[in-house]
C-alpha atoms as a PDB file:
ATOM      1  CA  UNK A   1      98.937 -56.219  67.346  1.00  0.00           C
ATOM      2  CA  UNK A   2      96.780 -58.818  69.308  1.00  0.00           C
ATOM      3  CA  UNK A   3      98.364 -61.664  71.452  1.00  0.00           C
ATOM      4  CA  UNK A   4      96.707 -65.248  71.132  1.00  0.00           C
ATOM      5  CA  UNK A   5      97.450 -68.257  72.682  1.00  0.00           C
ATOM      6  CA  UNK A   6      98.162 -71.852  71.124  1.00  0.00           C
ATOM      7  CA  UNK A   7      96.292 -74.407  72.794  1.00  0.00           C
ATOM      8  CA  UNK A   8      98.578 -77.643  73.448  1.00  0.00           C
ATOM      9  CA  UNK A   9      96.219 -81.135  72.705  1.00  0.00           C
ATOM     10  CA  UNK A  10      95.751 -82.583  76.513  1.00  0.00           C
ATOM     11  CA  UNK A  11      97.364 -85.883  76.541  1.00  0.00           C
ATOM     12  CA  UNK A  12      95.023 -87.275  79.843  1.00  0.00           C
ATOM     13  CA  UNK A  13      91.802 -88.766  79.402  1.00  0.00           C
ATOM     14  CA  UNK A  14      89.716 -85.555  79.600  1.00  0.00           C
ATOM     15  CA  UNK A  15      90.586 -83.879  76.236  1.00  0.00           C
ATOM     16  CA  UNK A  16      88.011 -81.568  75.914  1.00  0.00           C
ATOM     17  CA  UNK A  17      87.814 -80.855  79.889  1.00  0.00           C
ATOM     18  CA  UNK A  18      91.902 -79.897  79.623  1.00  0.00           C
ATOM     19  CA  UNK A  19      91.103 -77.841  76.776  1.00  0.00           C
ATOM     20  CA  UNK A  20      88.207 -76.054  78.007  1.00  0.00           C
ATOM     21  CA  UNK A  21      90.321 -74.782  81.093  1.00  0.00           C
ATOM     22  CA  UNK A  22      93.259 -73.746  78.597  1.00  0.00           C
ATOM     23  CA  UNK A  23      90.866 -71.661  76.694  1.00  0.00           C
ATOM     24  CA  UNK A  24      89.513 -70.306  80.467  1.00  0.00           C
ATOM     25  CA  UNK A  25      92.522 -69.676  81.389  1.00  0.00           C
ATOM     26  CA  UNK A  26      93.632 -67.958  77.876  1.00  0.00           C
ATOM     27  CA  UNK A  27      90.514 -65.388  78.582  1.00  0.00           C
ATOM     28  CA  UNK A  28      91.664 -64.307  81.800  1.00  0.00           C
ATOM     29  CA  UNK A  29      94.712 -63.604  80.666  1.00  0.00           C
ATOM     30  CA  UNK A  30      93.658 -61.144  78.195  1.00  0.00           C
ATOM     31  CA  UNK A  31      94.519 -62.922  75.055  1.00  0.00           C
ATOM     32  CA  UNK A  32      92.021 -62.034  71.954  1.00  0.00           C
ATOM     33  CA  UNK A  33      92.553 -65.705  70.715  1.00  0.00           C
ATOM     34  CA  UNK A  34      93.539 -69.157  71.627  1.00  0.00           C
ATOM     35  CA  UNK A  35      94.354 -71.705  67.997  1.00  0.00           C
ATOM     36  CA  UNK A  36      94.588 -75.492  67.901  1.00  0.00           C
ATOM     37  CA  UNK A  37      96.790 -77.663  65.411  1.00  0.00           C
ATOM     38  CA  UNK A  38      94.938 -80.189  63.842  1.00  0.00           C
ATOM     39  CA  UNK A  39      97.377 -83.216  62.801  1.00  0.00           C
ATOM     40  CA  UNK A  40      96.635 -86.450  64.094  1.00  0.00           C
ATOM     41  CA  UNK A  41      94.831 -86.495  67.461  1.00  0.00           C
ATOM     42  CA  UNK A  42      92.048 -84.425  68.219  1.00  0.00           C
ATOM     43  CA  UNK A  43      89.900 -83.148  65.300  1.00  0.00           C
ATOM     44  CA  UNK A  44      90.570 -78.769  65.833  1.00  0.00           C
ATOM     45  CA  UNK A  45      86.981 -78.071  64.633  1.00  0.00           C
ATOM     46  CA  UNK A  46      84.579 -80.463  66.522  1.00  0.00           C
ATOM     47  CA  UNK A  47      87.376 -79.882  69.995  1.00  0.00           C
ATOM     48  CA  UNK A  48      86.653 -76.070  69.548  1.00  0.00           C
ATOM     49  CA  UNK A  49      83.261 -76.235  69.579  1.00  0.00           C
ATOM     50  CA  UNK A  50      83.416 -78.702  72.442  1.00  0.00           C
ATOM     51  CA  UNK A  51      85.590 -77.004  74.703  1.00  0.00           C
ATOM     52  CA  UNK A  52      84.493 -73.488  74.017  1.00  0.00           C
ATOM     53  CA  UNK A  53      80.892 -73.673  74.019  1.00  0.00           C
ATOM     54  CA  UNK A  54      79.230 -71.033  76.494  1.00  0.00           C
ATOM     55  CA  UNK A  55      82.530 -70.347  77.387  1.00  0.00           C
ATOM     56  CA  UNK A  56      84.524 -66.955  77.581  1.00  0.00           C
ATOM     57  CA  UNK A  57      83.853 -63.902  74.705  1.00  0.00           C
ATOM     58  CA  UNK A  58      87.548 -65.083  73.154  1.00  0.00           C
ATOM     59  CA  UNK A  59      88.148 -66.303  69.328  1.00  0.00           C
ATOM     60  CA  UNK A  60      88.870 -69.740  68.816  1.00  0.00           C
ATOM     61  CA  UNK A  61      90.310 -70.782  65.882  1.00  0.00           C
ATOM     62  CA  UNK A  62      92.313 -73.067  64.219  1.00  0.00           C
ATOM     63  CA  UNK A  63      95.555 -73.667  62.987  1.00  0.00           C
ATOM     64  CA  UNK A  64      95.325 -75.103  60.199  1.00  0.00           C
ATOM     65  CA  UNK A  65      92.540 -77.864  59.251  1.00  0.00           C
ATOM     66  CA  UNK A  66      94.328 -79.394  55.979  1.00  0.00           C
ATOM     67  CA  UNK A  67      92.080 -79.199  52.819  1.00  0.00           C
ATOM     68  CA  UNK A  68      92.582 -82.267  50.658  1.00  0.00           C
ATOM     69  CA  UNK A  69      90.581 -84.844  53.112  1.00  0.00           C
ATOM     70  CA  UNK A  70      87.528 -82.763  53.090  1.00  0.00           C
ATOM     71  CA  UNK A  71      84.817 -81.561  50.452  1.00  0.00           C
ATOM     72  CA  UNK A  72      85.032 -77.557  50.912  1.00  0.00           C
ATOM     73  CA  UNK A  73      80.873 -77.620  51.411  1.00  0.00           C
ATOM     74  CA  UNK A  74      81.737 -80.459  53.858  1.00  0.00           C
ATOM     75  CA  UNK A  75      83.896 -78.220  56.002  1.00  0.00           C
ATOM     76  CA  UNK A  76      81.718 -75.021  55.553  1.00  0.00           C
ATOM     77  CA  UNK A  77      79.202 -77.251  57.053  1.00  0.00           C
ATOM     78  CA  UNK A  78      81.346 -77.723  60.057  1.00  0.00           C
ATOM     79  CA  UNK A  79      82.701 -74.679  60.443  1.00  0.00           C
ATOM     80  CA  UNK A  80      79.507 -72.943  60.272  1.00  0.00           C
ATOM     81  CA  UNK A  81      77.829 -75.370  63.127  1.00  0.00           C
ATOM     82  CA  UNK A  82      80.890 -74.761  65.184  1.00  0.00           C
ATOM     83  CA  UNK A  83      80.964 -71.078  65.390  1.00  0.00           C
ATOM     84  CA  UNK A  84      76.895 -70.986  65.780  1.00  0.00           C
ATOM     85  CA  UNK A  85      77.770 -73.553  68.930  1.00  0.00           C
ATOM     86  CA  UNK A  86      81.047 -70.896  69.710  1.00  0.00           C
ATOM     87  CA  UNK A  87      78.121 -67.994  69.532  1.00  0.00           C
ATOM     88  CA  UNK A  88      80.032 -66.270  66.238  1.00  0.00           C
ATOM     89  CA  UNK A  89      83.344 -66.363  67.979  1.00  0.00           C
ATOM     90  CA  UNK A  90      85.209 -68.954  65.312  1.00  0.00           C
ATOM     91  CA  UNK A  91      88.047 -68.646  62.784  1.00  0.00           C
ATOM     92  CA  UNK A  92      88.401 -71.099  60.215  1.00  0.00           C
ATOM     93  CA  UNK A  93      92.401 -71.673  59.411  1.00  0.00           C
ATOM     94  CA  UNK A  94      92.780 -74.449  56.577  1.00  0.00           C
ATOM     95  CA  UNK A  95      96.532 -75.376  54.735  1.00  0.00           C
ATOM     96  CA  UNK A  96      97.276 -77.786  52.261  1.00  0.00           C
ATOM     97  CA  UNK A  97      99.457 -79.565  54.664  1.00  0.00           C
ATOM     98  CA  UNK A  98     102.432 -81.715  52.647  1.00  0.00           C
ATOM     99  CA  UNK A  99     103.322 -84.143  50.519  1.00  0.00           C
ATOM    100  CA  UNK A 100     103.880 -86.496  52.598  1.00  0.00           C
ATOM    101  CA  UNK A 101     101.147 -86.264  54.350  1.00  0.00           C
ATOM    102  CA  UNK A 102      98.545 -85.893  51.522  1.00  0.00           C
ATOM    103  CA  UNK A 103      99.972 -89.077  49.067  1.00  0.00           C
ATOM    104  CA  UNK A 104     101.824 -91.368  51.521  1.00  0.00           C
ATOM    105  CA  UNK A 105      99.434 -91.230  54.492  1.00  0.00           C
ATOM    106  CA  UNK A 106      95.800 -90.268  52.659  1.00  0.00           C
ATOM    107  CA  UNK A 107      96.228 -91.532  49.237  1.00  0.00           C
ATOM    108  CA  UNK A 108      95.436 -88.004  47.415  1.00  0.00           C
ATOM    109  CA  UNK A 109      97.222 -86.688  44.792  1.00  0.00           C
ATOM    110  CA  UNK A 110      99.454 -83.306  45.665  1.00  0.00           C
ATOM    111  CA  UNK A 111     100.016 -82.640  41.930  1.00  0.00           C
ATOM    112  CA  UNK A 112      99.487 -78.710  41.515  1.00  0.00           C
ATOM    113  CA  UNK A 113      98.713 -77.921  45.120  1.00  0.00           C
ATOM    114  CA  UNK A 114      97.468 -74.317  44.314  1.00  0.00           C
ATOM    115  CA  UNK A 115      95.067 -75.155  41.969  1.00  0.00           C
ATOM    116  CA  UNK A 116      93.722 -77.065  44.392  1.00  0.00           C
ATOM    117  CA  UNK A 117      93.240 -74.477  46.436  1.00  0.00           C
ATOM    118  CA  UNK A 118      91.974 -72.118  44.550  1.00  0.00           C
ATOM    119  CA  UNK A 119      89.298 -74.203  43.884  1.00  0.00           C
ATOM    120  CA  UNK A 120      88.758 -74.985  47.295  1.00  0.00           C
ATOM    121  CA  UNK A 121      87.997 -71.608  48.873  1.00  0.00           C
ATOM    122  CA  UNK A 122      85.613 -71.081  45.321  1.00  0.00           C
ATOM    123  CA  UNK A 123      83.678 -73.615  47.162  1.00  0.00           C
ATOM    124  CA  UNK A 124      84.222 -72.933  50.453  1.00  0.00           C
ATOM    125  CA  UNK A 125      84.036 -69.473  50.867  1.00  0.00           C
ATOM    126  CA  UNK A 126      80.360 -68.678  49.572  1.00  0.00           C
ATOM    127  CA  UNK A 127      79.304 -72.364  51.104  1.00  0.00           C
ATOM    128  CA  UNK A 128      80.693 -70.630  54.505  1.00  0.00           C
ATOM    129  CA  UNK A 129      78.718 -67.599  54.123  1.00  0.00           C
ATOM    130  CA  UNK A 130      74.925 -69.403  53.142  1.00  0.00           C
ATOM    131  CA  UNK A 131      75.256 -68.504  49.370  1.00  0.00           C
ATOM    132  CA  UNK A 132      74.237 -70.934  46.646  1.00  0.00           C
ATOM    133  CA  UNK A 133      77.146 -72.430  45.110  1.00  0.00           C
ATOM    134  CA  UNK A 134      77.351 -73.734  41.255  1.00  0.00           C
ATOM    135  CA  UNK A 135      80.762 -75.064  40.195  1.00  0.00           C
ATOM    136  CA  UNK A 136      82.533 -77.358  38.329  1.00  0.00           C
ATOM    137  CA  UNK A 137      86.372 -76.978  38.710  1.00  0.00           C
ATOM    138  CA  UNK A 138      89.127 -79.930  37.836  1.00  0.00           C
ATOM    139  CA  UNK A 139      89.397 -80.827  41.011  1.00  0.00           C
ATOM    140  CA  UNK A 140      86.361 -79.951  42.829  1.00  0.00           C
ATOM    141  CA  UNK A 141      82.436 -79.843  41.608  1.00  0.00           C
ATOM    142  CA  UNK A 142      79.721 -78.666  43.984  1.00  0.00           C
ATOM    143  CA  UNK A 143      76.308 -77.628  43.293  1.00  0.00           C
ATOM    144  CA  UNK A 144      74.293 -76.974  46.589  1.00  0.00           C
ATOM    145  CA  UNK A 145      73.036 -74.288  48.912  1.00  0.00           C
ATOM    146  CA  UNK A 146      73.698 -74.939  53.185  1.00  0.00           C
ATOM    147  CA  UNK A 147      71.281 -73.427  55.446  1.00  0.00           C
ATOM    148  CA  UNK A 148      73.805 -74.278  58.432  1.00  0.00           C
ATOM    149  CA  UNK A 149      73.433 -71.592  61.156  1.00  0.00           C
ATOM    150  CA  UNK A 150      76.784 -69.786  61.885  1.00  0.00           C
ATOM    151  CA  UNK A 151      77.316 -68.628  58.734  1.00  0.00           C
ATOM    152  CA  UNK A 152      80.205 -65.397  58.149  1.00  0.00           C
ATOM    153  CA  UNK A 153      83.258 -66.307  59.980  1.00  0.00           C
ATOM    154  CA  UNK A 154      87.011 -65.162  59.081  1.00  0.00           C
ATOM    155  CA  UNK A 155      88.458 -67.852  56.719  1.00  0.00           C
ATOM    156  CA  UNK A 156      92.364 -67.508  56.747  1.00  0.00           C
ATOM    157  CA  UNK A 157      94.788 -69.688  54.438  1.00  0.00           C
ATOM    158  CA  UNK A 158      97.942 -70.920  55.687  1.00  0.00           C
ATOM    159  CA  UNK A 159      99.604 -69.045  52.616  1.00  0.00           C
ATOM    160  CA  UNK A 160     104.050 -69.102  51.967  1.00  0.00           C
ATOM    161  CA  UNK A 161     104.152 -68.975  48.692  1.00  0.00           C
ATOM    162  CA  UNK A 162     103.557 -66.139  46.125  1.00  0.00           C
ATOM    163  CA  UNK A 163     100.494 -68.070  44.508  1.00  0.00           C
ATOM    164  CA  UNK A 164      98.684 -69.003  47.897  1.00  0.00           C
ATOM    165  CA  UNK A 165      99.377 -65.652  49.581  1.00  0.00           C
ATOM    166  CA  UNK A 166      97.548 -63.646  46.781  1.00  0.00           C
ATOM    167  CA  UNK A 167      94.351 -66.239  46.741  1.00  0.00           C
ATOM    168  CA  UNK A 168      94.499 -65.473  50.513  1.00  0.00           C
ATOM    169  CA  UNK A 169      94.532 -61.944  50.050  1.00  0.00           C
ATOM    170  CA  UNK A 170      92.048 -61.613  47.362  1.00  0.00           C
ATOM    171  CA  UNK A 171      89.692 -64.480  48.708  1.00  0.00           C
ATOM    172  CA  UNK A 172      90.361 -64.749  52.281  1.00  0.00           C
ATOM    173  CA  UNK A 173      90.601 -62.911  55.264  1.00  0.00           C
ATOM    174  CA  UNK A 174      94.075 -63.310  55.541  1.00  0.00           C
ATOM    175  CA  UNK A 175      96.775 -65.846  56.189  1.00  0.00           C
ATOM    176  CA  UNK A 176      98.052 -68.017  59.482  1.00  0.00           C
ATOM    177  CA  UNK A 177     101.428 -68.457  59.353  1.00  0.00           C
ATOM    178  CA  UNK A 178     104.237 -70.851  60.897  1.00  0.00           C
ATOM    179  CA  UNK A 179     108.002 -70.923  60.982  1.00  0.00           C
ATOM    180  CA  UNK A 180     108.294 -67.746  59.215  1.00  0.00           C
ATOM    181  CA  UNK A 181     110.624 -65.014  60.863  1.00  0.00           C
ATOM    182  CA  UNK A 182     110.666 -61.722  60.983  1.00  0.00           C
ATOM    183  CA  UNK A 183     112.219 -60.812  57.994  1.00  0.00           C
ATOM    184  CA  UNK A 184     110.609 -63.019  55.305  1.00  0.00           C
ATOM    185  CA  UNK A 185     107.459 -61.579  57.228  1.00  0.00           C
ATOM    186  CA  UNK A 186     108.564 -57.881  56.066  1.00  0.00           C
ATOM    187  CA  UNK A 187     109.988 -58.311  52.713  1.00  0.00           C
ATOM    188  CA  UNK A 188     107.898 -61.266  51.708  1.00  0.00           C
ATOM    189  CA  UNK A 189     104.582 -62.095  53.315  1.00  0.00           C
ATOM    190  CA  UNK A 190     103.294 -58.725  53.964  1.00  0.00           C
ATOM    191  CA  UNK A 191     104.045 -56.925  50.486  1.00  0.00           C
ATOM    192  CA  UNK A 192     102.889 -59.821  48.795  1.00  0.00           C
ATOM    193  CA  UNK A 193      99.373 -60.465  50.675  1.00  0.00           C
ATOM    194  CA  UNK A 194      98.790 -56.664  51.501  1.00  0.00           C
ATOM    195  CA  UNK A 195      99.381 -55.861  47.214  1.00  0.00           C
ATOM    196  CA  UNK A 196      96.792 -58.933  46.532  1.00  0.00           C
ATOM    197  CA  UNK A 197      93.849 -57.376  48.529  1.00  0.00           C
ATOM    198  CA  UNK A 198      94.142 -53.992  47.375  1.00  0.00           C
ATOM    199  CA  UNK A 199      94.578 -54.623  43.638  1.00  0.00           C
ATOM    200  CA  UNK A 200      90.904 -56.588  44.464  1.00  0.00           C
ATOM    201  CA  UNK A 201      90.160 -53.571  46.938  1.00  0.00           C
ATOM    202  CA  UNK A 202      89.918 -55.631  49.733  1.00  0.00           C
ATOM    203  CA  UNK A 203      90.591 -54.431  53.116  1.00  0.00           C
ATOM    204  CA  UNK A 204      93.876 -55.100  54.552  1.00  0.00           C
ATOM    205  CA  UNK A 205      93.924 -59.290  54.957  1.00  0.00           C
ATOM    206  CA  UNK A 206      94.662 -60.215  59.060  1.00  0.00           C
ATOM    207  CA  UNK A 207      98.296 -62.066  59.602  1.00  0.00           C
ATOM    208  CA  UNK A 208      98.389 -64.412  62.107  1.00  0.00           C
ATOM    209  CA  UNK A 209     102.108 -65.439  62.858  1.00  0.00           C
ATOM    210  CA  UNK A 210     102.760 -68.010  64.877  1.00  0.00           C
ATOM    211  CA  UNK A 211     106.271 -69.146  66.335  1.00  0.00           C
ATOM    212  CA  UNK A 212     107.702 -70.905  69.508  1.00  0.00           C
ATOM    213  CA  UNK A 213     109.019 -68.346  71.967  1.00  0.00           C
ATOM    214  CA  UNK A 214     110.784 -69.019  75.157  1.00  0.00           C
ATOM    215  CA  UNK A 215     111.920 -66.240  77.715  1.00  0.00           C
ATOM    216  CA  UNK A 216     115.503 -67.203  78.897  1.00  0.00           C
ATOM    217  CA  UNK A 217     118.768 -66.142  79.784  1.00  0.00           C
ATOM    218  CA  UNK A 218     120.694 -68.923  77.901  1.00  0.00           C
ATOM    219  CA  UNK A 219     119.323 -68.304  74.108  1.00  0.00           C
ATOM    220  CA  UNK A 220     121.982 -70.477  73.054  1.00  0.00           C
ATOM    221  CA  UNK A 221     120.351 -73.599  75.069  1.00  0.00           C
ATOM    222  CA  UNK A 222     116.666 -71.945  73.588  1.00  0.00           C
ATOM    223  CA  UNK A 223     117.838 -72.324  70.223  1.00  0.00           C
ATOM    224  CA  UNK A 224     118.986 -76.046  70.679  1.00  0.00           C
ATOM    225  CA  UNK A 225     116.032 -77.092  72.188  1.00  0.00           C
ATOM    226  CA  UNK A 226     114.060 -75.612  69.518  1.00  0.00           C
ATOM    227  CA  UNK A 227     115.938 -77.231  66.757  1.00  0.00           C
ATOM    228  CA  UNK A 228     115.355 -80.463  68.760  1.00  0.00           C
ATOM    229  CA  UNK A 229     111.145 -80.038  69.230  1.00  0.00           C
ATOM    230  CA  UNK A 230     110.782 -78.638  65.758  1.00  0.00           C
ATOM    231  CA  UNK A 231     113.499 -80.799  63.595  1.00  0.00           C
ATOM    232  CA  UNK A 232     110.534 -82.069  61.385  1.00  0.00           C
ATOM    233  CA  UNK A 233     109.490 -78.565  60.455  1.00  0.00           C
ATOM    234  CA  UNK A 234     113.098 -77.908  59.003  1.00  0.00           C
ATOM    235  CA  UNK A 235     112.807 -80.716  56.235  1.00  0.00           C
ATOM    236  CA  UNK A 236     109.142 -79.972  55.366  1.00  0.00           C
ATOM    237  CA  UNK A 237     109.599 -78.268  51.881  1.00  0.00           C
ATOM    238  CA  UNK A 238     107.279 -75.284  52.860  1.00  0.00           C
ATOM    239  CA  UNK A 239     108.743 -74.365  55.928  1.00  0.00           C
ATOM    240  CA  UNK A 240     112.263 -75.292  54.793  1.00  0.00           C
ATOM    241  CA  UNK A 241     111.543 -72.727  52.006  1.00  0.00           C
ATOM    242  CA  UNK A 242     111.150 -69.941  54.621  1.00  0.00           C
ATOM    243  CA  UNK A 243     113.687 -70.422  56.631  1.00  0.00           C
ATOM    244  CA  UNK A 244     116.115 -70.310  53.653  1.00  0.00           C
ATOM    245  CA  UNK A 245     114.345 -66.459  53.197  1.00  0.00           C
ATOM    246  CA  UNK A 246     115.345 -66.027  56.694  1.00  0.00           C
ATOM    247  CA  UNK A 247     119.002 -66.861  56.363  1.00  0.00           C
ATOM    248  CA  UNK A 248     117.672 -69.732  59.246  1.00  0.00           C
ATOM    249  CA  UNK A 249     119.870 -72.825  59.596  1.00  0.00           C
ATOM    250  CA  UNK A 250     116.720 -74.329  61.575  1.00  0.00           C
ATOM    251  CA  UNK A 251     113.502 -73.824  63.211  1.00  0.00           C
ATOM    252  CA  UNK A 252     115.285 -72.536  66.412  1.00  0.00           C
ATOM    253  CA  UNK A 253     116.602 -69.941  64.574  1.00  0.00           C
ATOM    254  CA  UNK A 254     113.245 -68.047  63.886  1.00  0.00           C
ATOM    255  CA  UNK A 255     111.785 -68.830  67.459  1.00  0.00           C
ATOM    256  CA  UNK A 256     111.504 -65.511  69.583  1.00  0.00           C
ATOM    257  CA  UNK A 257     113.799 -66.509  71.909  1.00  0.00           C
ATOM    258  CA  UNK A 258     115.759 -64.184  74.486  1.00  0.00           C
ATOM    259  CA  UNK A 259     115.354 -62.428  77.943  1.00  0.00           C
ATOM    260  CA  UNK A 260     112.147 -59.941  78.509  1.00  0.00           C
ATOM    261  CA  UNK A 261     113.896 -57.128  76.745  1.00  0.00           C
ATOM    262  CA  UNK A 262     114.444 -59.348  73.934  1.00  0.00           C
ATOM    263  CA  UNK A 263     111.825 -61.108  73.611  1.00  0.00           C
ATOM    264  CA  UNK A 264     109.757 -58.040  73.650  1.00  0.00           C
ATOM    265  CA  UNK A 265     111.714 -56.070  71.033  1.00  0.00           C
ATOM    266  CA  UNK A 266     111.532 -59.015  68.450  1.00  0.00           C
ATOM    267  CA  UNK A 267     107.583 -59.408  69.220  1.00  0.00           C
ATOM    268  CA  UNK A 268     107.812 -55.378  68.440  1.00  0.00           C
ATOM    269  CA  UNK A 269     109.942 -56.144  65.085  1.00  0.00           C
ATOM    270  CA  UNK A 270     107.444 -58.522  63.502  1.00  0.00           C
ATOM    271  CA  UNK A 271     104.276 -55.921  64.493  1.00  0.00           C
ATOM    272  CA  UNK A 272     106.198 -53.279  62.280  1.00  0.00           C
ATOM    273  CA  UNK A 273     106.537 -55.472  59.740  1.00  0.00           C
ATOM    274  CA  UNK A 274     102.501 -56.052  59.787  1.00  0.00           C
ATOM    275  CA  UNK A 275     101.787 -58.437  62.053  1.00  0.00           C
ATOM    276  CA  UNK A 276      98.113 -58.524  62.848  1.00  0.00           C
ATOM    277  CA  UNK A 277      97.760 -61.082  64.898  1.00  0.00           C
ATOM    278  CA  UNK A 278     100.683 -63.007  67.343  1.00  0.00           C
ATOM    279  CA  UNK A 279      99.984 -66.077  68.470  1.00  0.00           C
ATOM    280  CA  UNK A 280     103.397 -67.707  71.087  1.00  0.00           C
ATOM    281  CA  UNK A 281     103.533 -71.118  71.464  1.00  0.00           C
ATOM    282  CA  UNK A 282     105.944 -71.680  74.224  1.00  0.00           C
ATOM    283  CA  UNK A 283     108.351 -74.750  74.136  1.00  0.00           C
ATOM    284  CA  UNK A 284     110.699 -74.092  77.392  1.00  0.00           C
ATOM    285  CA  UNK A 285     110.547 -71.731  80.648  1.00  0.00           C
ATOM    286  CA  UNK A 286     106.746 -71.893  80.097  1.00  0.00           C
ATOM    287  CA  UNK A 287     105.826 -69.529  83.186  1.00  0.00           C
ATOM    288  CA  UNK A 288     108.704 -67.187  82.523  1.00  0.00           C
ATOM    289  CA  UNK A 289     107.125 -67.263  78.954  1.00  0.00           C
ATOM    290  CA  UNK A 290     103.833 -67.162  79.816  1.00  0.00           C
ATOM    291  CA  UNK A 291     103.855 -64.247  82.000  1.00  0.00           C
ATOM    292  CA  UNK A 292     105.651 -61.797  79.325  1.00  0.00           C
ATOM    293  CA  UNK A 293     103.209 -62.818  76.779  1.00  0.00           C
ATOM    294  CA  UNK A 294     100.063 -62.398  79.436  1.00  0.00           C
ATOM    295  CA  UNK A 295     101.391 -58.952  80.210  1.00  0.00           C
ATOM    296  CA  UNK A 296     102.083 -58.010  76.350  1.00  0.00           C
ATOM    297  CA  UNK A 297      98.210 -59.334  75.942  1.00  0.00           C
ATOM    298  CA  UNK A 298      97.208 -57.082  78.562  1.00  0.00           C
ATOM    299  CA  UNK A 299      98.955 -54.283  76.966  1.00  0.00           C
END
C-alpha cells in the first residue's frame, strides 16, 4: 500500500508558494502522492500545476474536481495541460459532489446523478487520452478531437455507490474515496469495484482511501474533535450512507485514530481489505501524526 499526503489550501497570501513547499516537503518524506480538495477556494487543477511544476518526481492529484460545472472535453483539456506542465506526474480525481451543492449553489439539475456520469467519463476519458470523440448522450454531446499535450493520466471516480463503483471499475482507473471505514471498504467497495474490472478484464482498478487520522493517547478526545471538524460530512447523503455500512454514529468514528500501535494496525486493516493507495489527512497532534505516517511512507 502507498502513503500520500493531503495537501491543506494555505490560508496566507502566497497560495501557491505554501503549497509548493507542502508538496516539497511531502517528497522528502517519502510519500508517493500528495491530493488537494477542490471546494470553494483554490481551483485543485490549475494550483497543482502551479505549485508542482519542475518540482519533485511525486504524483499530484486531486481529490475530487466535481463534474457537473464543467464540459468533460473542457476538463480533459485541463487536465491534460496540467500533467504535461507536472511532466506526466498528474491524477485526475472528479465526484459528482451533492445536491446541495449542484442545484442550490450552481443551478444544475442532480436528477439521475449516475447517468450523468456515465456520460461524463464517455466524454472524458477518450478526450483525456487524444482520441476523437463523437457523442450524443442526454446529458452531454461532444464531437471534437484535443491535441492538448499531456495526454494518458489515471482518471479515478469518487465512486460509493454500487452504480458509480462499477463505471469506475470498468471505465476508470479506480476510485478516491472519503469517509468510508474499514469495513464498508472490505465487504463493499472492494468486491464491488474489483468484480466490475474483471468482468470487463480490466486490471485491478487503484483505491485511494482517504480519512482523518490523528496519533493520540486520548481517542476518546480524537473522536470528538473529529465529529466536530467533519459534522458536515455526517449529513451529506453519500457519506451519511457509508457510515451507516460502518455501524458509524459520525465521521469521528471512521477516522484512524489511536496511539502508534493503533494507528498502525488499522492503516494495516484497510491494506488487507485492498487498499491501494492511503492518503491521512491529519486533524489533531499533527507532528505526532505526521511522523507515523512519514515513517509508514518510508516503509
Amino acid at each position: 500500500m502507498r502513503y500520500g499526503y493531503f495537501l491543506v489550501e494555505p490560508q496566507d497570501g502566497d497560495a501557491i508558494g505554501g503549497l509548493r513547499d507542502q508538496i516539497t516537503k511531502a517528497a522528502a518524506d517519502g510519500f508517493s502522492s500528495a491530493w488537494l480538495s477542490n471546494i470553494f477556494g483554490l481551483d485543485a487543477i490549475t494550483a497543482l500545476a502551479a505549485a508542482g511544476a519542475q518540482g519533485p518526481a511525486i504524483e499530484l492529484g486531486t481529490a475530487v474536481v466535481p463534474t457537473y460545472p464543467r464540459h468533460p472535453a473542457v476538463l480533459a483539456q485541463q487536465a491534460m495541460t496540467a500533467n504535461a506542465a507536472l511532466g506526466g506526474r498528474f491524477a485526475l480525481g472528479i465526484g459528482l459532489s451533492h445536491k446541495i451543492v449542484i442545484e442550490d449553489m450552481f443551478g444544475y439539475s442532480f436528477e439521475r446523478p449516475g447517468r450523468h456520469m456515465k456520460e461524463y467519463l464517455d466524454v472524458l476519458i477518450p478526450a483525456s487520452r487524444g482520441e476523437e470523440v463523437k457523442f450524443e448522450g442526454e446529458t452531454v454531446k461532444a464531437d471534437l478531437r484535443l491535441t492538448t499535450p499531456g495526454a494518458g493520466f489515471p482518471v479515478l471516480v469518487a465512486a460509493l455507490g454500487p452504480r458509480l463503483l462499477k463505471l469506475a471499475g470498468t471505465k476508470a482507473d479506480g476510485t478516491v474515496l472519503w469517509m468510508t471505514g474499514p469495513k464498508t471498504v472490505a465487504e463493499h467497495i472492494v468486491p464491488t469495484i474489483n468484480a466490475a474490472a474483471a468482468e470487463a478484464g480490466r486490471e485491478a482498478p487503484r483505491i485511494v482511501c482517504a480519512l482523518p487520522i490523528c496519533v493520540t493517547d486520548d481517542p476518546e478526545s480524537a473522536i470528538g474533535r473529529a465529529n466536530e471538524i467533519f459534522k458536515a460530512y455526517g449529513k451529506l447523503p453519500s457519506y451519511r450512507a457509508m457510515l451507516d455500512r460502518e455501524g458509524a454514529a459520525g465521521p469521528g468514528n471512521v477516522a484512524i485514530v489511536g496511539d502508534e500501535d493503533t494507528v498502525l494496525a488499522k492503516l494495516d486493516e484497510l491494506r488487507q481489505a485492498g487498499v491501494t493507495d492511503f492518503v491521512g489527512s491529519p486533524f489533531a497532534n499533527r507532528e505526532r501524526t505526521s511522523n507515523l505516517l512519514i515513517g509508514a511512507a518510508k516503509g
